[in-house]
N, C-alpha and C. Protein backbone atom coordinates (compact mmCIF):
# COMPACT_ATOMS: atom_id res chain seq x y z
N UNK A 1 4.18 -7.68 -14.24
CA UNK A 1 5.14 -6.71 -13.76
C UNK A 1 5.87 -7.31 -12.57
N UNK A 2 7.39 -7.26 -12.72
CA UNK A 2 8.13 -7.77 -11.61
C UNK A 2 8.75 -6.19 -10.81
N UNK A 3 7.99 -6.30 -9.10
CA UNK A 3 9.09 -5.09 -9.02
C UNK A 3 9.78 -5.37 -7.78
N UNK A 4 11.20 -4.80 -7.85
CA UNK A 4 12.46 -4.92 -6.92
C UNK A 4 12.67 -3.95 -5.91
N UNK A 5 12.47 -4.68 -4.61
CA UNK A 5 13.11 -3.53 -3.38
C UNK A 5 14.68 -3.58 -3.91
N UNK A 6 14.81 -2.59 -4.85
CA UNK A 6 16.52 -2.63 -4.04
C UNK A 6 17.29 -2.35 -2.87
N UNK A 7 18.28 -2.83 -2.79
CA UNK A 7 19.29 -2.63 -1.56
C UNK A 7 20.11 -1.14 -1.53
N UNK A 8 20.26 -0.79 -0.60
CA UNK A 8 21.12 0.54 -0.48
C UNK A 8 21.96 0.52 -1.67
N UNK A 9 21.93 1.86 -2.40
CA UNK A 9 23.16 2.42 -3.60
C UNK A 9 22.49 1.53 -4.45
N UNK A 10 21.92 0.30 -4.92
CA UNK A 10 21.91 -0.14 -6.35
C UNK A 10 20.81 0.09 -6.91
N UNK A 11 20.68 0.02 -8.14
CA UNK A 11 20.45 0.68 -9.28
C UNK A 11 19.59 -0.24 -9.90
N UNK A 12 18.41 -0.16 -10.94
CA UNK A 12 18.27 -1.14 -11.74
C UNK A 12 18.62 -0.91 -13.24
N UNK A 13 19.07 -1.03 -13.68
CA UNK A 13 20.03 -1.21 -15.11
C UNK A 13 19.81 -1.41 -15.98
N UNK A 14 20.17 -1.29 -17.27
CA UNK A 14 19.16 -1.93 -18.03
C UNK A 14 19.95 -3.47 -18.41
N UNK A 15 21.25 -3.21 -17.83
CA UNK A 15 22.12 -4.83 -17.62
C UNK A 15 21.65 -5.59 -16.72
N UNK A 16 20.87 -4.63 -15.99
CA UNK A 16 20.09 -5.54 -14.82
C UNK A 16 19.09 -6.63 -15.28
N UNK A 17 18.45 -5.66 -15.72
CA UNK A 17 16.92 -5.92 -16.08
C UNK A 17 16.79 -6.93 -17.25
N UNK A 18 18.07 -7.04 -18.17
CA UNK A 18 18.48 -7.91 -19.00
C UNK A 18 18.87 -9.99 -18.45
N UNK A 19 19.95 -9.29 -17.62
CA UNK A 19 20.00 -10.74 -16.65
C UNK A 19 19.21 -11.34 -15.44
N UNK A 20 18.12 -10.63 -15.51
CA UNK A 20 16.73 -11.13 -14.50
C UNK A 20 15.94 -11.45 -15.67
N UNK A 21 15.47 -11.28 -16.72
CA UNK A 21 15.16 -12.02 -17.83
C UNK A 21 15.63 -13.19 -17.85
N UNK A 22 16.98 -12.76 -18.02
CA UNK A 22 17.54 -14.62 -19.05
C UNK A 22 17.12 -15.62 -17.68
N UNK A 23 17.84 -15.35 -16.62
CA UNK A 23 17.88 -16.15 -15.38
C UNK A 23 16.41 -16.56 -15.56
N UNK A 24 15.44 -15.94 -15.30
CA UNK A 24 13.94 -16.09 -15.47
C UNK A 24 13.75 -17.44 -16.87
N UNK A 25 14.14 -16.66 -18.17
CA UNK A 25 13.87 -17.14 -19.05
C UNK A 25 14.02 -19.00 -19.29
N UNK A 26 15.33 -18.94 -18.48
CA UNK A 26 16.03 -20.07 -18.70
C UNK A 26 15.82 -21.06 -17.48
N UNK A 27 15.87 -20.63 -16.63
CA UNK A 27 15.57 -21.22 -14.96
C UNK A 27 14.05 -21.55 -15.17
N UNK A 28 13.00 -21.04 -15.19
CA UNK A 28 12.21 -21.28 -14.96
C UNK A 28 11.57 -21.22 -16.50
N UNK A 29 10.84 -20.28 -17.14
CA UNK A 29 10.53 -20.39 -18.68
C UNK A 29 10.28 -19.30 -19.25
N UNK A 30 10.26 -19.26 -20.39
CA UNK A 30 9.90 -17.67 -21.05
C UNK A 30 8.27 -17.79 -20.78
N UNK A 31 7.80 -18.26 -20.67
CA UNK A 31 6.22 -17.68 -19.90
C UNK A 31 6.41 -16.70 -19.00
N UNK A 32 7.14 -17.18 -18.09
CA UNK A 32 7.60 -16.09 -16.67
C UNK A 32 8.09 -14.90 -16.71
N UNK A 33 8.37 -14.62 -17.87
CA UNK A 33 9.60 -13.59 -18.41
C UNK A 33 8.31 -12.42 -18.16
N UNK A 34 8.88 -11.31 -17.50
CA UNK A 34 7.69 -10.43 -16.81
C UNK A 34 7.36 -9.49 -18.25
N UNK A 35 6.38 -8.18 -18.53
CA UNK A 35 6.18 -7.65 -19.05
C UNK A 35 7.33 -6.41 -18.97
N UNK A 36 7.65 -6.18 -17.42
CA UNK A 36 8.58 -4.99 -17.12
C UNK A 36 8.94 -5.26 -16.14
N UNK A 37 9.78 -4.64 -15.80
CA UNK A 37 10.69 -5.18 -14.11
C UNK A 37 10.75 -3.38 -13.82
N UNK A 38 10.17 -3.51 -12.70
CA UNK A 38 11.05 -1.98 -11.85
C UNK A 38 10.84 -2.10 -10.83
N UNK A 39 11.63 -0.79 -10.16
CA UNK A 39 12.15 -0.36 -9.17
C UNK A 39 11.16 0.01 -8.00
N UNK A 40 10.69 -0.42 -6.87
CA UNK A 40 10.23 0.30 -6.22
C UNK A 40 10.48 0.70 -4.59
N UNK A 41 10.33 1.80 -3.90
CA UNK A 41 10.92 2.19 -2.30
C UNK A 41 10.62 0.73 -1.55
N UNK A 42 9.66 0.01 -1.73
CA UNK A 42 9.13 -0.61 -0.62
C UNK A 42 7.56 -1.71 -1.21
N UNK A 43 8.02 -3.08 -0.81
CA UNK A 43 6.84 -3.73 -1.24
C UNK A 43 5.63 -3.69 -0.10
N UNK A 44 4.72 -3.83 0.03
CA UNK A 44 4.14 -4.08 1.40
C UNK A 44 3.47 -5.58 1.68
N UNK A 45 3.57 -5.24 3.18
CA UNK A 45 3.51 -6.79 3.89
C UNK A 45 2.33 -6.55 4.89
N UNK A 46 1.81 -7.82 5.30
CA UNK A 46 0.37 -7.98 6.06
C UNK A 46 1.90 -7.69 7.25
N UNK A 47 0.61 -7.35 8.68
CA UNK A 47 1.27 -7.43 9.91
C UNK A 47 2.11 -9.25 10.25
N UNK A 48 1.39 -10.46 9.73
CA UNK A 48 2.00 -11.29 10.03
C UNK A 48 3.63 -12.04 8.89
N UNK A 49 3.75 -10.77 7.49
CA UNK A 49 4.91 -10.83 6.88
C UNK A 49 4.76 -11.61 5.64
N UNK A 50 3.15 -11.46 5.06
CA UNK A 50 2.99 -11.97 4.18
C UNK A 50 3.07 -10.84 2.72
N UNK A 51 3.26 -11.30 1.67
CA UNK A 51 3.49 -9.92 0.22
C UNK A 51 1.88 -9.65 0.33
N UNK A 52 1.36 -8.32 -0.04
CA UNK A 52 -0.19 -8.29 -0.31
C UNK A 52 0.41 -8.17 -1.81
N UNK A 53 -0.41 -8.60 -2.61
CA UNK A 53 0.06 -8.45 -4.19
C UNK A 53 -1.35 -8.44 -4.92
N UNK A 54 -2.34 -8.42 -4.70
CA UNK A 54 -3.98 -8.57 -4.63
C UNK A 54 -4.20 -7.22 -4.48
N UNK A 55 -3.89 -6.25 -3.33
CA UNK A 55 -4.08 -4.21 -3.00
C UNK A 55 -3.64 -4.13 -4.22
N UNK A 56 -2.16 -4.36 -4.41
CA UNK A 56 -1.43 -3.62 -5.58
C UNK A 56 -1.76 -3.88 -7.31
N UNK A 57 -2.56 -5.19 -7.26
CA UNK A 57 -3.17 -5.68 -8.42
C UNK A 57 -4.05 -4.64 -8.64
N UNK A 58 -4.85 -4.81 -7.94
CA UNK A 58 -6.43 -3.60 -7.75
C UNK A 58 -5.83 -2.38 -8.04
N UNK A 59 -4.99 -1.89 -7.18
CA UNK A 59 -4.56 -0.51 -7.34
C UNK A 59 -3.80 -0.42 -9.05
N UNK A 60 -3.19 -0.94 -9.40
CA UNK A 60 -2.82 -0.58 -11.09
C UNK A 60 -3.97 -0.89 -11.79
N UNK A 61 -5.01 -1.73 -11.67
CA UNK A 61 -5.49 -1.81 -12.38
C UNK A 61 -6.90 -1.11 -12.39
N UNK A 62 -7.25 -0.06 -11.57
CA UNK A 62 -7.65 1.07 -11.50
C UNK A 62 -9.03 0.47 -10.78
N UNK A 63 -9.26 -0.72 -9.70
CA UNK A 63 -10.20 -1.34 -9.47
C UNK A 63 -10.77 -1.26 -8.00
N UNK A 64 -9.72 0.22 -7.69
CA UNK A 64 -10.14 0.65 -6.12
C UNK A 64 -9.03 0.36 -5.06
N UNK A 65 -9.29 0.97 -4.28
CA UNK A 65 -7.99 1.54 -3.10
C UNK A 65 -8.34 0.36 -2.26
N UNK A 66 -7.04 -0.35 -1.57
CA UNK A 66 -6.66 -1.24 -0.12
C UNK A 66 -7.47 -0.91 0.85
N UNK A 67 -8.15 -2.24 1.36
CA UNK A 67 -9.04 -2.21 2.26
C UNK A 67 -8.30 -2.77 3.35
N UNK A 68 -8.91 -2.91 4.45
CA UNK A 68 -7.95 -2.91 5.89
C UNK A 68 -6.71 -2.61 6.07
N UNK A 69 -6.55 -1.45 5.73
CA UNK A 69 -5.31 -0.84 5.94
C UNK A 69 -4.57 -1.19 7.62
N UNK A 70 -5.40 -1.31 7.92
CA UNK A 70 -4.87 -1.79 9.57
C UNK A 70 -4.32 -2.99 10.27
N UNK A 71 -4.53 -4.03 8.67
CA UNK A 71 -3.58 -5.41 8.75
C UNK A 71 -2.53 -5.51 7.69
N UNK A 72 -1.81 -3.80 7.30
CA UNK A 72 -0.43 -3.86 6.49
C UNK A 72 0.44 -3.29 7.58
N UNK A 73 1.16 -3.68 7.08
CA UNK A 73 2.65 -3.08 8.33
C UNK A 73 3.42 -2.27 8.06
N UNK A 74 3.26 -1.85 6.47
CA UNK A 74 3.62 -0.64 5.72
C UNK A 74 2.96 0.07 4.66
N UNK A 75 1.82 0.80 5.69
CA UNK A 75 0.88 1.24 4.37
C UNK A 75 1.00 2.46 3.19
N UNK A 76 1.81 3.14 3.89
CA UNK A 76 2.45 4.35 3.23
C UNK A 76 2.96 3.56 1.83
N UNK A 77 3.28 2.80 1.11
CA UNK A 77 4.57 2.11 0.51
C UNK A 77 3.48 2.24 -0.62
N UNK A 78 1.76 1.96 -0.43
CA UNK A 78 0.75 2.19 -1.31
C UNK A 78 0.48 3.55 -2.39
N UNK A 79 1.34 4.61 -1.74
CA UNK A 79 1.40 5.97 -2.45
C UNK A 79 2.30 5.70 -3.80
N UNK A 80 3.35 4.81 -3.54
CA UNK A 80 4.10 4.98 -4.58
C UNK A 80 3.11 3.76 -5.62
N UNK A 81 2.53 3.21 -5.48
CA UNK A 81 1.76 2.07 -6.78
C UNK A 81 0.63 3.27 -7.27
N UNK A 82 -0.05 4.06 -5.98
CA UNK A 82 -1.10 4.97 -6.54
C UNK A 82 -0.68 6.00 -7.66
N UNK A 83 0.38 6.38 -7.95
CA UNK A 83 0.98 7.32 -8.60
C UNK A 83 1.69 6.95 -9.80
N UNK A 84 2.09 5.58 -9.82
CA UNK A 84 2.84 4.77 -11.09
C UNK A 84 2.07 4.82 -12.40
N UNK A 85 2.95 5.07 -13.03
CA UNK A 85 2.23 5.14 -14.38
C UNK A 85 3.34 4.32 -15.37
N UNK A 86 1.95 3.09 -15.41
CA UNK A 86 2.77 2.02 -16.18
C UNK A 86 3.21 2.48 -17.57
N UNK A 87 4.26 1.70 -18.06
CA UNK A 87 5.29 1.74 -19.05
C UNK A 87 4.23 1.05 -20.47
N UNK A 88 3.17 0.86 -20.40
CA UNK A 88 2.49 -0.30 -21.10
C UNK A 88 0.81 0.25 -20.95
């Protein structure tokens, strides 16, 4: 799963979501080519500005809630992965 902070006003598309494929597909390889791409408010980051992508692994994959919440810098941003209900 690839997901996108968007920028103020934009949208993800399904023209979107089409040319982040190919770019993917072709740039780098169709291995890479994600399962689904979406949209989300906010990724979260350790206090020193690193992606946690390991919480959010765990958290979809139903393997238990983010531990030290007190070394993310945006922990709130975790409500919206707790509530997602994958496409798949």
């Amino acid at each position: 799963i690839l997901f996108l902070k968007l920028g103020e006003g934009a949208d993800l598309t399904p023209s979107l979501i089409e040319q982040l494929n190919q770019a993917i597909r072709t740039q780098l390889s169709p291995r890479h080519v994600p399962a689904a791409i979406l949209a989300c408010p906010d990724i979260p980051y350790t206090l020193n500005g690193k992606r946690i992508e390991v919480a959010v692994k765990r958290l979809l994959s139903g393997l238990g809630e983010p531990t030290n919440l007190g070394a993310v810098a945006n922990p709130e941003c975790f409500a919206f992965f707790r509530q997602l209900q994958l496409p798949f």
